[in-house]
PDB file of N, CA and C in Angstrom:
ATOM      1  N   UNK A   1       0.834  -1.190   0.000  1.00  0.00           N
ATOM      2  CA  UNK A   1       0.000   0.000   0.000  1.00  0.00           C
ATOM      3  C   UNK A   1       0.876   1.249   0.000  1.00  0.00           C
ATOM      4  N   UNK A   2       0.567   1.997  -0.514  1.00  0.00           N
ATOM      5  CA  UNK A   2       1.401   3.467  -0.883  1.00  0.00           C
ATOM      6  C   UNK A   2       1.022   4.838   0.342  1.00  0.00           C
ATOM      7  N   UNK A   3       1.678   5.372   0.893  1.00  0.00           N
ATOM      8  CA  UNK A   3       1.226   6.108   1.658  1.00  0.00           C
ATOM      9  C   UNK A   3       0.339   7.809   1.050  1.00  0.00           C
ATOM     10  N   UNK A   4       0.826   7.326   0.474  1.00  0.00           N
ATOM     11  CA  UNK A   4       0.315   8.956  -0.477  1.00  0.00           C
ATOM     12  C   UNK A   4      -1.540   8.298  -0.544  1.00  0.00           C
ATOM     13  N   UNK A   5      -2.397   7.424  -0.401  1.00  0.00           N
ATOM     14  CA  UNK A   5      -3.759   7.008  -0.110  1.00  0.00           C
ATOM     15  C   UNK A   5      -4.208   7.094   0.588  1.00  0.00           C
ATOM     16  N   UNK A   6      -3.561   7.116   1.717  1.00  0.00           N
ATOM     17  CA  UNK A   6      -3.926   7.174   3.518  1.00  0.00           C
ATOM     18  C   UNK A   6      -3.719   8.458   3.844  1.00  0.00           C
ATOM     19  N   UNK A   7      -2.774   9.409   3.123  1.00  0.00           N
ATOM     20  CA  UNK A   7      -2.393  10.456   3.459  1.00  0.00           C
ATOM     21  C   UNK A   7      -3.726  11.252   4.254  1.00  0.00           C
ATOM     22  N   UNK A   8      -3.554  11.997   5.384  1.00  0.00           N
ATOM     23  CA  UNK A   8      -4.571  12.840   5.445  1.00  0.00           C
ATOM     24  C   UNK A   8      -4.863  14.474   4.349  1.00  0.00           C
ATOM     25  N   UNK A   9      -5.671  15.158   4.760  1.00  0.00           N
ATOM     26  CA  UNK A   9      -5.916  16.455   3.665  1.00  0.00           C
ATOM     27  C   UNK A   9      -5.642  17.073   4.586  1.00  0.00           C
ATOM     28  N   UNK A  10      -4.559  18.407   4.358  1.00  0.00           N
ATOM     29  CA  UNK A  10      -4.190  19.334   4.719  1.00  0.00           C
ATOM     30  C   UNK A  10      -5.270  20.057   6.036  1.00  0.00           C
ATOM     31  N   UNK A  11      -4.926  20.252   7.254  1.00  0.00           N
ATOM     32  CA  UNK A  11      -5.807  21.161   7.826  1.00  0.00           C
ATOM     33  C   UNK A  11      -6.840  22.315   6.995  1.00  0.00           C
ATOM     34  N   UNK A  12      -5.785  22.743   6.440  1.00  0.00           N
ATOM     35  CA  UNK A  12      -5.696  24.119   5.779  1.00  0.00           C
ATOM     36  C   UNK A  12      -7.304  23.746   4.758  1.00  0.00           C
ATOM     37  N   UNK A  13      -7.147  23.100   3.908  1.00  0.00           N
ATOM     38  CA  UNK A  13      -8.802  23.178   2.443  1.00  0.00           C
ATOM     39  C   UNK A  13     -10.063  23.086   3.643  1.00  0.00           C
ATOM     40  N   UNK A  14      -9.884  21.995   4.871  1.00  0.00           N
ATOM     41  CA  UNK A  14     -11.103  22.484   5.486  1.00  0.00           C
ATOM     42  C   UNK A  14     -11.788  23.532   5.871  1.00  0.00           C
ATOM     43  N   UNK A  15     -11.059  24.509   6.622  1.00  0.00           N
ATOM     44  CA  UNK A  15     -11.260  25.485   6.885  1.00  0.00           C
ATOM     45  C   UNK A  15     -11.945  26.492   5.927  1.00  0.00           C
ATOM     46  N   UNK A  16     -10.990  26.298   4.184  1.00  0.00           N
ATOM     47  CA  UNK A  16     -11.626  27.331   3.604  1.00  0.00           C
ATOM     48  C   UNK A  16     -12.712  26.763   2.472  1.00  0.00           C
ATOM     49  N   UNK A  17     -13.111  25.058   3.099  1.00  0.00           N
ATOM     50  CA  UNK A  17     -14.596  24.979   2.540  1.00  0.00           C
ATOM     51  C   UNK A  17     -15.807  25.551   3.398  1.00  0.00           C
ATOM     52  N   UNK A  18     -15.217  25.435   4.812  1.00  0.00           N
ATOM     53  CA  UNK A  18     -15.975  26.098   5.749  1.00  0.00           C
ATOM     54  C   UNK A  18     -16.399  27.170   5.772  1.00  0.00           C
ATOM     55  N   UNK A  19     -15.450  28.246   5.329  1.00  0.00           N
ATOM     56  CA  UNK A  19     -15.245  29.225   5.363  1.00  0.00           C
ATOM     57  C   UNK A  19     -16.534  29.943   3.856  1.00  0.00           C
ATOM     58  N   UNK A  20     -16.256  29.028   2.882  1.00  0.00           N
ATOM     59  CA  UNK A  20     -17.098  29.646   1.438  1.00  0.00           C
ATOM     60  C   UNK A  20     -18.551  29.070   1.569  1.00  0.00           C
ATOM     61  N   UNK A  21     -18.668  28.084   2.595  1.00  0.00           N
ATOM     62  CA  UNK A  21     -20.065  27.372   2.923  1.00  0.00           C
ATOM     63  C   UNK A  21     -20.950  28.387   3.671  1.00  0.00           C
ATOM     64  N   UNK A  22     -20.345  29.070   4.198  1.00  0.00           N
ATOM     65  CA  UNK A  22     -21.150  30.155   5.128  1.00  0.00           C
ATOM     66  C   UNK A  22     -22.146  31.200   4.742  1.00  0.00           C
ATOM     67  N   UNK A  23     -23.035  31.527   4.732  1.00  0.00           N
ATOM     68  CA  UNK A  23     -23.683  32.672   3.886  1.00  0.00           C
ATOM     69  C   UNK A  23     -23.843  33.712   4.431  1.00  0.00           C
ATOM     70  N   UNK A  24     -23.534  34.584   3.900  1.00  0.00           N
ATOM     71  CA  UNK A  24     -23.475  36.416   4.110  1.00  0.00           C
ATOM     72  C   UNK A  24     -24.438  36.813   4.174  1.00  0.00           C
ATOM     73  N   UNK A  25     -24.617  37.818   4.697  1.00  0.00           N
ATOM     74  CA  UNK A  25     -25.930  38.691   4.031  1.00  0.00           C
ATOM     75  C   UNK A  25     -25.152  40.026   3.507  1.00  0.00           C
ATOM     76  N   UNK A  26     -25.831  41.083   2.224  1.00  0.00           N
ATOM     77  CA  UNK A  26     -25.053  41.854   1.711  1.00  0.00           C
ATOM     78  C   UNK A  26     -25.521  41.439  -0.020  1.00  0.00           C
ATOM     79  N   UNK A  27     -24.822  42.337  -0.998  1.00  0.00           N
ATOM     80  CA  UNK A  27     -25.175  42.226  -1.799  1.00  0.00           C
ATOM     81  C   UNK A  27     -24.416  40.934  -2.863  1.00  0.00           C
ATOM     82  N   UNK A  28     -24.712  40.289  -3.462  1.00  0.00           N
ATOM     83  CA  UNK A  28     -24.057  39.020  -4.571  1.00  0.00           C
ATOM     84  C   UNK A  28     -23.923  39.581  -5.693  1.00  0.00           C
ATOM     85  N   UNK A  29     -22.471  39.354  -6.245  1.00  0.00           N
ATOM     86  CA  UNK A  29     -21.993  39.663  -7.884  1.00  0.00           C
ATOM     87  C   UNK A  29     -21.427  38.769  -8.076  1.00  0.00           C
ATOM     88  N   UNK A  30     -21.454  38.697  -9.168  1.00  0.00           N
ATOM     89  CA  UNK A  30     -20.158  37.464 -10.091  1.00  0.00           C
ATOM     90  C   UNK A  30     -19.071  37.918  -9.855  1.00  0.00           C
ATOM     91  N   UNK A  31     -17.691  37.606  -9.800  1.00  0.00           N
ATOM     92  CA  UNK A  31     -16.727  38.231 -10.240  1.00  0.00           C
ATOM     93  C   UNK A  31     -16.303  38.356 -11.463  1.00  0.00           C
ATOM     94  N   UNK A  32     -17.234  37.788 -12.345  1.00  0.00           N
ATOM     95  CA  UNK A  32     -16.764  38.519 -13.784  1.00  0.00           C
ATOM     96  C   UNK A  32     -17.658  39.564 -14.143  1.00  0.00           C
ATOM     97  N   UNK A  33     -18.627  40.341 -13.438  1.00  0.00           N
ATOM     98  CA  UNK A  33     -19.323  41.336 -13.382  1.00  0.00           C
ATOM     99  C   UNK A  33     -18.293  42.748 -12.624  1.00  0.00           C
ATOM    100  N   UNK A  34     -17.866  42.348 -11.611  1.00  0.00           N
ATOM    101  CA  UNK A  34     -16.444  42.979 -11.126  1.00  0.00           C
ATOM    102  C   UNK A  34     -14.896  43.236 -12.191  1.00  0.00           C
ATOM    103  N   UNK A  35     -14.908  42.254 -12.756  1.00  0.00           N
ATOM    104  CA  UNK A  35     -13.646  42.917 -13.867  1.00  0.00           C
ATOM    105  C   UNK A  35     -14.533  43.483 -14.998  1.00  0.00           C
ATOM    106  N   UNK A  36     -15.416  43.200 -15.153  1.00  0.00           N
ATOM    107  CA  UNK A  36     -15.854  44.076 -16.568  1.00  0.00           C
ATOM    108  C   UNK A  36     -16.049  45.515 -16.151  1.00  0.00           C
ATOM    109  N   UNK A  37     -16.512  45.175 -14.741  1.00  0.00           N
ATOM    110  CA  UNK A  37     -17.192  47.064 -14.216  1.00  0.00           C
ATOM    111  C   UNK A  37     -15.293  47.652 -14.228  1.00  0.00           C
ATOM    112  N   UNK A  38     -14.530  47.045 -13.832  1.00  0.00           N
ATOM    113  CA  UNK A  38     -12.968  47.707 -13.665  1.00  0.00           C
ATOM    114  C   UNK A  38     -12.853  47.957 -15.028  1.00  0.00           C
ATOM    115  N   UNK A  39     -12.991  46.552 -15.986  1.00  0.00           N
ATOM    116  CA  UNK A  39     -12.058  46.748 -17.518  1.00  0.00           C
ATOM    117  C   UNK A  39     -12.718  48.093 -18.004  1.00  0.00           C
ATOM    118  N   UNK A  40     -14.463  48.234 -18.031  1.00  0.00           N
ATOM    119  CA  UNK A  40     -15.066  49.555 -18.301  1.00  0.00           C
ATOM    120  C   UNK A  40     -14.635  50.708 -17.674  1.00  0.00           C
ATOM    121  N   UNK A  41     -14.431  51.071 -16.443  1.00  0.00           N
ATOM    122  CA  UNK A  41     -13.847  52.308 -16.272  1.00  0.00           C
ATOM    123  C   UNK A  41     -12.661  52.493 -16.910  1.00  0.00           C
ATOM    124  N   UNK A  42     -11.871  51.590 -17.031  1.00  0.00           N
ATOM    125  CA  UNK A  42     -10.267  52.099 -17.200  1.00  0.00           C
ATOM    126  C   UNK A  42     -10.404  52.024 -18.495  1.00  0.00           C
ATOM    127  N   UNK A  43     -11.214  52.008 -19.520  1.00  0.00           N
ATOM    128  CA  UNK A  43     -11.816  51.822 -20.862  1.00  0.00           C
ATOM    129  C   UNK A  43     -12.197  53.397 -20.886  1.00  0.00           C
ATOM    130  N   UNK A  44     -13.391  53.793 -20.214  1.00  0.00           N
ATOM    131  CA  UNK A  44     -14.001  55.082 -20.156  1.00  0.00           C
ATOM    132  C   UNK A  44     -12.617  56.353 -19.989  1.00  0.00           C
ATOM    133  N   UNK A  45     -12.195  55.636 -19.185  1.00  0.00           N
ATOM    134  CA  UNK A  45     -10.797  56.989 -18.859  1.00  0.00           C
ATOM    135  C   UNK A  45      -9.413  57.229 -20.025  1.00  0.00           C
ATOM    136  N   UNK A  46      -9.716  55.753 -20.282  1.00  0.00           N
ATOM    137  CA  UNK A  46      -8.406  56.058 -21.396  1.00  0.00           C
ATOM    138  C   UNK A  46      -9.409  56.883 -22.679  1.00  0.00           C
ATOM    139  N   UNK A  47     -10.417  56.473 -22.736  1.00  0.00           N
ATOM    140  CA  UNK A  47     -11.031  56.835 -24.131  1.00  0.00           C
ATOM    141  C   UNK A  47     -11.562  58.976 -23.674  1.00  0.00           C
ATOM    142  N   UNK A  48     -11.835  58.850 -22.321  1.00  0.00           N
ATOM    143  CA  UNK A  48     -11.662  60.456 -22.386  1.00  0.00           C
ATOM    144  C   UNK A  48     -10.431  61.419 -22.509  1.00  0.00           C
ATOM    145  N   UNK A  49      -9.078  60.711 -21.969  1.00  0.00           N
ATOM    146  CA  UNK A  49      -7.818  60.843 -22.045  1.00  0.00           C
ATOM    147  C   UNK A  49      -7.427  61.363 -23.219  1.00  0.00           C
ATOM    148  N   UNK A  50      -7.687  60.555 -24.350  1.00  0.00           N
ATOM    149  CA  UNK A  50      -7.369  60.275 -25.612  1.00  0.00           C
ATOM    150  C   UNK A  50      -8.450  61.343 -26.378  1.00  0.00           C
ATOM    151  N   UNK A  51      -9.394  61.904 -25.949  1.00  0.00           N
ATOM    152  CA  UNK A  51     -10.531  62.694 -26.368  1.00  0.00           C
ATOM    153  C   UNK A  51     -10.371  63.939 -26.006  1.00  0.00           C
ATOM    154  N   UNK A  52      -9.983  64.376 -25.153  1.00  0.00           N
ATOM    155  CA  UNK A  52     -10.144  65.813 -24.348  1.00  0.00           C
ATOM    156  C   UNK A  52      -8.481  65.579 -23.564  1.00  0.00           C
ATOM    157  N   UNK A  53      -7.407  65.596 -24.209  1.00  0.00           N
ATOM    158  CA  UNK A  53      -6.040  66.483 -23.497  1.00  0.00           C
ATOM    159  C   UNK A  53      -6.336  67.359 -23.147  1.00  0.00           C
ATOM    160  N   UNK A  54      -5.423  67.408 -21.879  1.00  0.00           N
ATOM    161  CA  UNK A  54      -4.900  68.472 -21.257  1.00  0.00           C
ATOM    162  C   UNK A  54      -3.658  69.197 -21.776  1.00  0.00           C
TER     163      UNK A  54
END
């Protein structure tokens, strides 16, 4: 028998299934709703940048 089968799992992944199992209260987004709202501003700013110099 190989020990790497018996091995136990890290303390550590329990905790942070525990941890994402929990429910919040507060508002829910995707996080790909979060980089698009970032990629869009920094989209909006370069494109006014590029429009209206200083």
């Amino acid at each position: 028998m190989s020990k790497k089968k018996n091995a136990p799992l890290p303390a550590s992944s329990a905790g942070l299934l525990r941890f994402f199992e929990d429910e919040t209260r507060g508002i829910k987004i995707k996080p790909e709703m979060v980089l698009g709202i970032a990629g869009a501003l920094i989209g909006i700013s370069l494109l006014i940048r590029v429009l209206f110099p200083v």
